[in-house]
Each structure stands twice: as C-alpha cells, then as structure tokens.
C-alpha atoms as a PDB file:
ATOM      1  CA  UNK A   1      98.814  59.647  54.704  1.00  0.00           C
ATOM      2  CA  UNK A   2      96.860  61.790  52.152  1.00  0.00           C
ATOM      3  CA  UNK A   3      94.273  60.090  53.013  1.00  0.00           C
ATOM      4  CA  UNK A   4      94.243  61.028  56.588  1.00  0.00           C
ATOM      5  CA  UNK A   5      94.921  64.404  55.438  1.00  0.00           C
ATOM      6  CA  UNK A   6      91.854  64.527  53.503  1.00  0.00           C
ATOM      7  CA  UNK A   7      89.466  63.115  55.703  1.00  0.00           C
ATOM      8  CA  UNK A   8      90.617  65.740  58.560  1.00  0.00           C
ATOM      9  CA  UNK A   9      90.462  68.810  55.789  1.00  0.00           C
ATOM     10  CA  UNK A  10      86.862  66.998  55.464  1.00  0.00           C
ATOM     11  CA  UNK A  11      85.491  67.054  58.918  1.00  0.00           C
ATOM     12  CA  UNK A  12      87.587  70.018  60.494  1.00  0.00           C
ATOM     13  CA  UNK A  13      84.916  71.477  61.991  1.00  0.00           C
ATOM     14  CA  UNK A  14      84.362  68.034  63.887  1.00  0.00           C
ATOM     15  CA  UNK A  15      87.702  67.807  64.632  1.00  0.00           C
ATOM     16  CA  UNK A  16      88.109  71.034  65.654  1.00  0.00           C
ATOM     17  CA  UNK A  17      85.283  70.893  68.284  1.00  0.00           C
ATOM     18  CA  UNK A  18      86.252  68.320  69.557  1.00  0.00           C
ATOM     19  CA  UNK A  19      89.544  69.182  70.176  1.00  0.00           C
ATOM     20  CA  UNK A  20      88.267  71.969  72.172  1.00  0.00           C
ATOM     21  CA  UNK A  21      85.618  70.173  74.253  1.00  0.00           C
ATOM     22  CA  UNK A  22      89.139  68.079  75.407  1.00  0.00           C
ATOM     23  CA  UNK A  23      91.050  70.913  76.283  1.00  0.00           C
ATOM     24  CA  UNK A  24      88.074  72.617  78.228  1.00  0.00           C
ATOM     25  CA  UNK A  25      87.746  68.948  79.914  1.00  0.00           C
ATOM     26  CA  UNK A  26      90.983  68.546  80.920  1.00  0.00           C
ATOM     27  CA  UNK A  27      92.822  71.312  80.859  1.00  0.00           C
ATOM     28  CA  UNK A  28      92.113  73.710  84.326  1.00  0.00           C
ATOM     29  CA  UNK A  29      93.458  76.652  82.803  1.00  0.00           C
ATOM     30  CA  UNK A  30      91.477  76.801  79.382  1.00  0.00           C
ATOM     31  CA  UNK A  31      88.409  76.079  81.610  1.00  0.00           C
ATOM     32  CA  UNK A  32      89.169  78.856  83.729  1.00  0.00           C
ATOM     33  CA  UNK A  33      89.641  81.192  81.076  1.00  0.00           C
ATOM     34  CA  UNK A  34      86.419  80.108  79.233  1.00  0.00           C
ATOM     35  CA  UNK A  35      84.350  80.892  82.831  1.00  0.00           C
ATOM     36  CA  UNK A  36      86.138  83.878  83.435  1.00  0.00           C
ATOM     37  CA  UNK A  37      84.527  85.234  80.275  1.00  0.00           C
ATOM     38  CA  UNK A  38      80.830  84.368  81.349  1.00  0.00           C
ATOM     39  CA  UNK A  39      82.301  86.277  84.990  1.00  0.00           C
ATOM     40  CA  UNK A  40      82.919  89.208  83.078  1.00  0.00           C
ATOM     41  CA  UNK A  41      80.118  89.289  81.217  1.00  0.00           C
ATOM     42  CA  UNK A  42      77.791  89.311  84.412  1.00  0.00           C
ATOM     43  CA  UNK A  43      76.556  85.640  83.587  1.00  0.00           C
ATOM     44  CA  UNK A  44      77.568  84.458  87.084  1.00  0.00           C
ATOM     45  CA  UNK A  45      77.119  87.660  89.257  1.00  0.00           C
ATOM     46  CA  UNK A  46      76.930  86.778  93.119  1.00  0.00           C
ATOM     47  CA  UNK A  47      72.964  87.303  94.537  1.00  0.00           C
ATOM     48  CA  UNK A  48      72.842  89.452  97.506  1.00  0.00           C
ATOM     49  CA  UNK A  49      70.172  90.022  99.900  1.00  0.00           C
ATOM     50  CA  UNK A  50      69.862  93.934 101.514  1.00  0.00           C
ATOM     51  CA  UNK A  51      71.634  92.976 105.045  1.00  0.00           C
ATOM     52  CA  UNK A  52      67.966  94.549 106.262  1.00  0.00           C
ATOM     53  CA  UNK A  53      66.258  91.435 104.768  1.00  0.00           C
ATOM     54  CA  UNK A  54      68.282  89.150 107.128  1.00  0.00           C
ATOM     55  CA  UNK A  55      66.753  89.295 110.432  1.00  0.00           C
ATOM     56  CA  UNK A  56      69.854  88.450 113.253  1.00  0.00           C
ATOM     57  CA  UNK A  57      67.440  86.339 115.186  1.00  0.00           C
ATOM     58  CA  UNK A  58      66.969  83.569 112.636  1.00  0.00           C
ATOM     59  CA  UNK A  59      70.377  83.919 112.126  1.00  0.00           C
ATOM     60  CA  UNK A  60      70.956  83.192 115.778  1.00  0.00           C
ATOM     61  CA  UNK A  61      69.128  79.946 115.681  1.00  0.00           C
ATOM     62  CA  UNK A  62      72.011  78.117 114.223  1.00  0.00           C
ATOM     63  CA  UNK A  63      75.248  78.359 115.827  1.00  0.00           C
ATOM     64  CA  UNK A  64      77.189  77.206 112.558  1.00  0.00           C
ATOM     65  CA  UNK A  65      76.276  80.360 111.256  1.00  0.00           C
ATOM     66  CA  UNK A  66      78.781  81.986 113.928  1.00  0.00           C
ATOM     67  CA  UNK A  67      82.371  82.521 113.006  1.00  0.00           C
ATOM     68  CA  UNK A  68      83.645  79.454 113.457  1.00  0.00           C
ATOM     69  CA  UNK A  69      86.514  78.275 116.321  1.00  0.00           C
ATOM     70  CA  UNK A  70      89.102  77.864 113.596  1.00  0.00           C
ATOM     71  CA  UNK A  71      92.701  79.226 113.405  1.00  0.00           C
ATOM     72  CA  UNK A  72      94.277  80.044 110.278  1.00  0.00           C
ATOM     73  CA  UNK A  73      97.748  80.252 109.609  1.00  0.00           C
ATOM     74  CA  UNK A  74      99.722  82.013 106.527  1.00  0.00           C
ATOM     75  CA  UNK A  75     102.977  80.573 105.258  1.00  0.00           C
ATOM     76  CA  UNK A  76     105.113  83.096 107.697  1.00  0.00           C
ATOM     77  CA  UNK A  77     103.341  80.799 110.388  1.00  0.00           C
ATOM     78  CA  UNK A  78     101.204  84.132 111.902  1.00  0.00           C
ATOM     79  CA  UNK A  79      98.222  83.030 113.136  1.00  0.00           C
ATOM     80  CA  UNK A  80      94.941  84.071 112.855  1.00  0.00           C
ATOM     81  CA  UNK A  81      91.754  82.823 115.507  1.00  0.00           C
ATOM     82  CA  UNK A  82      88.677  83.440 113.762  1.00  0.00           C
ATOM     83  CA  UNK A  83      85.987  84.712 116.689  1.00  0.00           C
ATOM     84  CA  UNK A  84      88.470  87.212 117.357  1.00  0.00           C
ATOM     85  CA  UNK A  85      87.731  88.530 114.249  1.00  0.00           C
ATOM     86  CA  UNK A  86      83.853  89.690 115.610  1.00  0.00           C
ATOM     87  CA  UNK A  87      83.693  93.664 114.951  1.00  0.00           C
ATOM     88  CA  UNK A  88      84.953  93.046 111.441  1.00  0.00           C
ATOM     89  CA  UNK A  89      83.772  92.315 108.274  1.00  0.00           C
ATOM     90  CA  UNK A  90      85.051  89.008 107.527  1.00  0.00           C
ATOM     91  CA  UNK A  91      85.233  87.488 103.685  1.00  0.00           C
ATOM     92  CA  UNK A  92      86.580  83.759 103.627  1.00  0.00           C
ATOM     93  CA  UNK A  93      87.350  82.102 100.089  1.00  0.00           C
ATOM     94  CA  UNK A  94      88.679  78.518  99.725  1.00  0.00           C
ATOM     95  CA  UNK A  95      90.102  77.698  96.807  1.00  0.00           C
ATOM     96  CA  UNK A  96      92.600  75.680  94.853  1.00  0.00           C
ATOM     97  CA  UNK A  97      95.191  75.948  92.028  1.00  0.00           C
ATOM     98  CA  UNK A  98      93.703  72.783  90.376  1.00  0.00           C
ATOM     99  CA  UNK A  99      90.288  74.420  90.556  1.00  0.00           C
ATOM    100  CA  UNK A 100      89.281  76.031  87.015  1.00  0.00           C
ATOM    101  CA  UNK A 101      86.266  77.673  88.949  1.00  0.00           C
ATOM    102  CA  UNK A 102      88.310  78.744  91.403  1.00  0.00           C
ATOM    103  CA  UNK A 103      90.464  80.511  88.937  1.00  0.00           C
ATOM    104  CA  UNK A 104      88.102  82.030  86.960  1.00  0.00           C
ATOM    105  CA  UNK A 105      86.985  83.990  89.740  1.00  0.00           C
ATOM    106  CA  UNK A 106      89.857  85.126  90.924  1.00  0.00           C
ATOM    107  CA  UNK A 107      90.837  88.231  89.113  1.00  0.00           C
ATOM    108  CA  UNK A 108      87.329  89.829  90.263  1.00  0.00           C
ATOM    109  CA  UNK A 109      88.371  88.428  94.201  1.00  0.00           C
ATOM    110  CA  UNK A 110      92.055  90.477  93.580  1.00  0.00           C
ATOM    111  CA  UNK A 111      89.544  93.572  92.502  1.00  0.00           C
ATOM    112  CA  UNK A 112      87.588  93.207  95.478  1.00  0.00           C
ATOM    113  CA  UNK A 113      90.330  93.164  97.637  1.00  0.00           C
ATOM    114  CA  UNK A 114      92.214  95.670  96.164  1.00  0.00           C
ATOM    115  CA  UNK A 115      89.232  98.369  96.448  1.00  0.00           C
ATOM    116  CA  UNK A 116      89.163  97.177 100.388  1.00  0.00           C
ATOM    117  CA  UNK A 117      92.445  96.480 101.072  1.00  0.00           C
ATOM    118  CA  UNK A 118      92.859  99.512 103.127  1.00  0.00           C
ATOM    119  CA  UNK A 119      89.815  99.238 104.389  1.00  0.00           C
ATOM    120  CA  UNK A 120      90.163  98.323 108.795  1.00  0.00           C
ATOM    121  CA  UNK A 121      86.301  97.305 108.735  1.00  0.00           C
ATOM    122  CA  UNK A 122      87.370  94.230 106.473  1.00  0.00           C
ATOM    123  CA  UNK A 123      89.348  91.006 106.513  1.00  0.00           C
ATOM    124  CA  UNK A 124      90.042  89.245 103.515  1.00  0.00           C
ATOM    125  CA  UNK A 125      90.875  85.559 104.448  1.00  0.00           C
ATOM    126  CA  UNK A 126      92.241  83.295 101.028  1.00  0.00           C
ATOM    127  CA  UNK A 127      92.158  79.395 101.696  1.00  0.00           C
ATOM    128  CA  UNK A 128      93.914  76.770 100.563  1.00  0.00           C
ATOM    129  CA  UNK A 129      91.881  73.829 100.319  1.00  0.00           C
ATOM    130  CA  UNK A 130      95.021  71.303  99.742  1.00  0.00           C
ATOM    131  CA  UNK A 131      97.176  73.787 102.571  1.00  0.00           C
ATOM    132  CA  UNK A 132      99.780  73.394 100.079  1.00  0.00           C
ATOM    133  CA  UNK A 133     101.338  77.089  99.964  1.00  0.00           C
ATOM    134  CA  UNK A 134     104.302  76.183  97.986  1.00  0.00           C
ATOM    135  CA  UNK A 135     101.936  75.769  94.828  1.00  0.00           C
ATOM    136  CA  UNK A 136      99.285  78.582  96.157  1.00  0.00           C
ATOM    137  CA  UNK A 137     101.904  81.430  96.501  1.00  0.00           C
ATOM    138  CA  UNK A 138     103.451  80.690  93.418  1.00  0.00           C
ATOM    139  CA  UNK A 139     100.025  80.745  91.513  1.00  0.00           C
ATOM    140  CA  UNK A 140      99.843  83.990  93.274  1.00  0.00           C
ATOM    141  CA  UNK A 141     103.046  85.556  92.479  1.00  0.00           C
ATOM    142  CA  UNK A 142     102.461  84.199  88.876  1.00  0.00           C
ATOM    143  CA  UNK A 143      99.365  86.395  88.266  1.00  0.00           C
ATOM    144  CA  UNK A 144     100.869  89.568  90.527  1.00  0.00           C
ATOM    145  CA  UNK A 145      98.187  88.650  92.798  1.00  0.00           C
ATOM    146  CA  UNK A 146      98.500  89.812  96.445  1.00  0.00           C
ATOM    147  CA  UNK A 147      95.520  87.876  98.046  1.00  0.00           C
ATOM    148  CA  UNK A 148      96.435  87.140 101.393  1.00  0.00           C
ATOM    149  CA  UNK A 149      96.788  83.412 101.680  1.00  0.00           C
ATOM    150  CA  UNK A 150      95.505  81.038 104.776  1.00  0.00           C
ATOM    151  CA  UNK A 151      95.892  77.276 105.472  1.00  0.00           C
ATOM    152  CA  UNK A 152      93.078  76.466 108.560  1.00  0.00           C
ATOM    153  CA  UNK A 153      94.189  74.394 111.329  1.00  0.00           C
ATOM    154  CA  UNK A 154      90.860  72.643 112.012  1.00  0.00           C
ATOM    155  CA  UNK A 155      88.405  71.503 109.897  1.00  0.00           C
ATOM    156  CA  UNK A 156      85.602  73.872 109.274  1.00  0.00           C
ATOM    157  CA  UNK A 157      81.626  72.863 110.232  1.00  0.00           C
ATOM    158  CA  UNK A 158      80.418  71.266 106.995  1.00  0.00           C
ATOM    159  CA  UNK A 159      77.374  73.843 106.795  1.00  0.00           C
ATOM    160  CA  UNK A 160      80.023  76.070 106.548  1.00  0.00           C
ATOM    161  CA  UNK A 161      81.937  74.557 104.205  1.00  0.00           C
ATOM    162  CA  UNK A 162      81.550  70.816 102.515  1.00  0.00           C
ATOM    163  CA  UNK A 163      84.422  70.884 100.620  1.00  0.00           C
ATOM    164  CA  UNK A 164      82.734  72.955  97.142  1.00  0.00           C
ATOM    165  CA  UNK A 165      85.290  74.618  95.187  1.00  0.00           C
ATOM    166  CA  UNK A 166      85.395  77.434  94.831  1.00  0.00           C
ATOM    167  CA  UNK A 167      83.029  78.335  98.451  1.00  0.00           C
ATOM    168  CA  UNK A 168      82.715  81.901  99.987  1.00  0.00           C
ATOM    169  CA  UNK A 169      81.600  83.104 103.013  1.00  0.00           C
ATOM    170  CA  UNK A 170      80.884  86.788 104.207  1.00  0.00           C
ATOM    171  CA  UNK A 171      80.145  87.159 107.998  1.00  0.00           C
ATOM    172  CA  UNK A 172      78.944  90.655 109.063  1.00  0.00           C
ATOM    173  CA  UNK A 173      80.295  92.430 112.293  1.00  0.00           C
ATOM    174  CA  UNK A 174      78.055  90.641 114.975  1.00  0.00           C
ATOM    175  CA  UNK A 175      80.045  87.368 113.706  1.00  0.00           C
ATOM    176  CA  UNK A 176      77.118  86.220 112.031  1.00  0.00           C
ATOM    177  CA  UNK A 177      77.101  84.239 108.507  1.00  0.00           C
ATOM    178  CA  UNK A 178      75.451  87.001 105.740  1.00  0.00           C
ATOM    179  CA  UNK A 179      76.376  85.272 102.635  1.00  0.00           C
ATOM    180  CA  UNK A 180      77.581  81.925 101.791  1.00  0.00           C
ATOM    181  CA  UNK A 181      78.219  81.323  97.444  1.00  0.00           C
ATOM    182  CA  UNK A 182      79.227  77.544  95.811  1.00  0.00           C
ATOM    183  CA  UNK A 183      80.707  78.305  92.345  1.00  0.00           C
ATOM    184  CA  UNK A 184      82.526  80.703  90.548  1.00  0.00           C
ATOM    185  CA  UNK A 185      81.077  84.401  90.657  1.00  0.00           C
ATOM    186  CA  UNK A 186      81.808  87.913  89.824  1.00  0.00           C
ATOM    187  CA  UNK A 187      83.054  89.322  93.163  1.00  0.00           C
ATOM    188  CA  UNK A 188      84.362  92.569  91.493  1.00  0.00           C
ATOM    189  CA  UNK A 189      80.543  93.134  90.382  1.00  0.00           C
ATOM    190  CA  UNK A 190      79.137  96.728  91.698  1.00  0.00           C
ATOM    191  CA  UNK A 191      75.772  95.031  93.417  1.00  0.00           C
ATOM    192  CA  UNK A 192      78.293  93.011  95.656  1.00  0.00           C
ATOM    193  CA  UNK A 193      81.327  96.042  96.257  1.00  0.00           C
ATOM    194  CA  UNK A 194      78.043  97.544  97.683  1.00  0.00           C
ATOM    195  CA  UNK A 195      76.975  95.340  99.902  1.00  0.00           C
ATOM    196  CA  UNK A 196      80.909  94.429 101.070  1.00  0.00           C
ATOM    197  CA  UNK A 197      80.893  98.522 101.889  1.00  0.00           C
ATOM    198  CA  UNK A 198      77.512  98.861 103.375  1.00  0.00           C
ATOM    199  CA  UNK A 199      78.522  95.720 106.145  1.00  0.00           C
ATOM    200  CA  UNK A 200      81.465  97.610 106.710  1.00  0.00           C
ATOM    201  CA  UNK A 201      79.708 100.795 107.471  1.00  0.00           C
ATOM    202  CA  UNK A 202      77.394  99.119 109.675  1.00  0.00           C
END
C-alpha cells in the first residue's frame, strides 16, 4: 500500500491530468463548463454577415432556406406552425441535456432571450432534439432558465438541420434563412445582439 502511495505522490501531475482528461471525456457537465469558459472569453463568438451582404435572390434559389412546414409543440400541447411565423424574426435552437456543447452555450442563449423577450419582432423557438420535455424542463427549471421549450412534429429538411448539436438557425422577416451556426457559440456576444435587433427593425 505505501507503495502505491508513493508512486502516485511520484507522478501526481500524471495522475492528475489524467484524471481530468476523463472527467472532461465523460462527464457532460465538466465539459460544458470547460466550453462555457472559452464562450465567455469570446473564443467561440458566432460570425455574422451585415443582413445587406445577403442578397434575398440567392437566398430564393433554395427553397430549404424558407421557414420550413414544421409544427412545434410545447409541453402544454400549444402549437406552433412555423410559415406562420413570416413577419417575424425567428431564432430556432436544438439542443439536448446530454449535449455538453449545447450547455455551454446556453447561459449566453437565456441572455439573448432575456434582452428580447419583450421584443414582438422576435420568436425564440428552444428544441428538443430527444422531444423528451420531462428531462428538458427540468434542466430548465434547474438553472432558473425560462427558454421557451419546443418538441417539432415533423422532421426538419436536413440542410436545415442534420442532426448537429447544438444547431441554430435565424430566419429574417421575409421567412428567409440569414444565419445557420453548428457548435457551441456566444449568443449573448454584442456583434450578434446587433444583428438579432437590426433584423428586427427591418
């Protein structure tokens, strides 16, 4: 036993990384933490285009880039039919509570939607990806979160979304896709709260 004892005093450091490449591995919400810290730190900041340098008509030439004809339903069971949604900012997120990514990012999504949550020009739209709400609402209620939460009805287009964790979408007024993100980013990050407002003032 001393032995053992000596030999870990001897290569602590070894031991001690490796103990924390294990947790960060396999262990969602150290991960999340850990990328949370790069979010904050402006490592992983969203990239947003002026909505001048998007010209509609090349937009136009793919119809997945239209809201898509998918309902959404929230765990009261009201329902929500996307293309209605055209004269509105809409902001989609799917996500998952197993998703350290996902997780990371969410206390700058909670900013975001905070700043707009009064705001009539925008709908903020929360997905479950494993429409499981039982586990999503009580993540929610966990972290005082008060994201509104969506499980969709039909599957989205898959150049909309293929599944990525965490994947967000922003379509402007016209119903037209104006940003689409993969991976954890900084939602909260002043570059992007502009460009949320300017859509909405368009």
């Amino acid at each position: 036993m001393k032995g053992v004892i000596a030999l870990l005093k001897k290569h602590y450091g070894n031991v001690l990384f490796i103990i924390t490449l294990l947790l960060v591995l396999f262990v969602p919400s150290v991960k999340a933490t850990i990328l949370q810290g790069l979010l904050e730190i402006g490592i992983l900041n969203p990239t947003v285009k002026s909505t001048e340098n998007i010209a509609p008509s090349n937009l136009e030439k793919n119809s997945g880039l239209d809201l898509p004809a998918v309902e959404l339903q929230t765990q009261a069971q009201d329902k929500i039919y996307l293309p209605q949604l055209k004269g509105k900012v809409v902001f989609i997120n799917f996500w998952a509570t197993w998703c350290p990514p996902c997780l990371a990012e969410m206390p700058s999504l909670n900013k975001l939607y905070a700043l707009n949550e009064r705001n009539r020009d925008i709908v903020f739209l929360f997905v479950d990806a494993d429409r499981d709400f039982s586990k999503s609402m009580a993540y929610m209620q966990k972290k005082g979160y008060s994201l509104p939460v969506y499980i969709n009805q039909q599957e989205f287009p898959s150049n909309l979304f293929n599944g990525t964790l965490p994947t967000t979408l922003v379509f402007n007024k016209a119903g037209k896709l104006i940003y689409k993100g993969e991976g954890a980013a900084n939602y909260s990050s002043k570059k992007f709260i502009q460009f949320m407002n300017k859509l909405a003032a368009e």
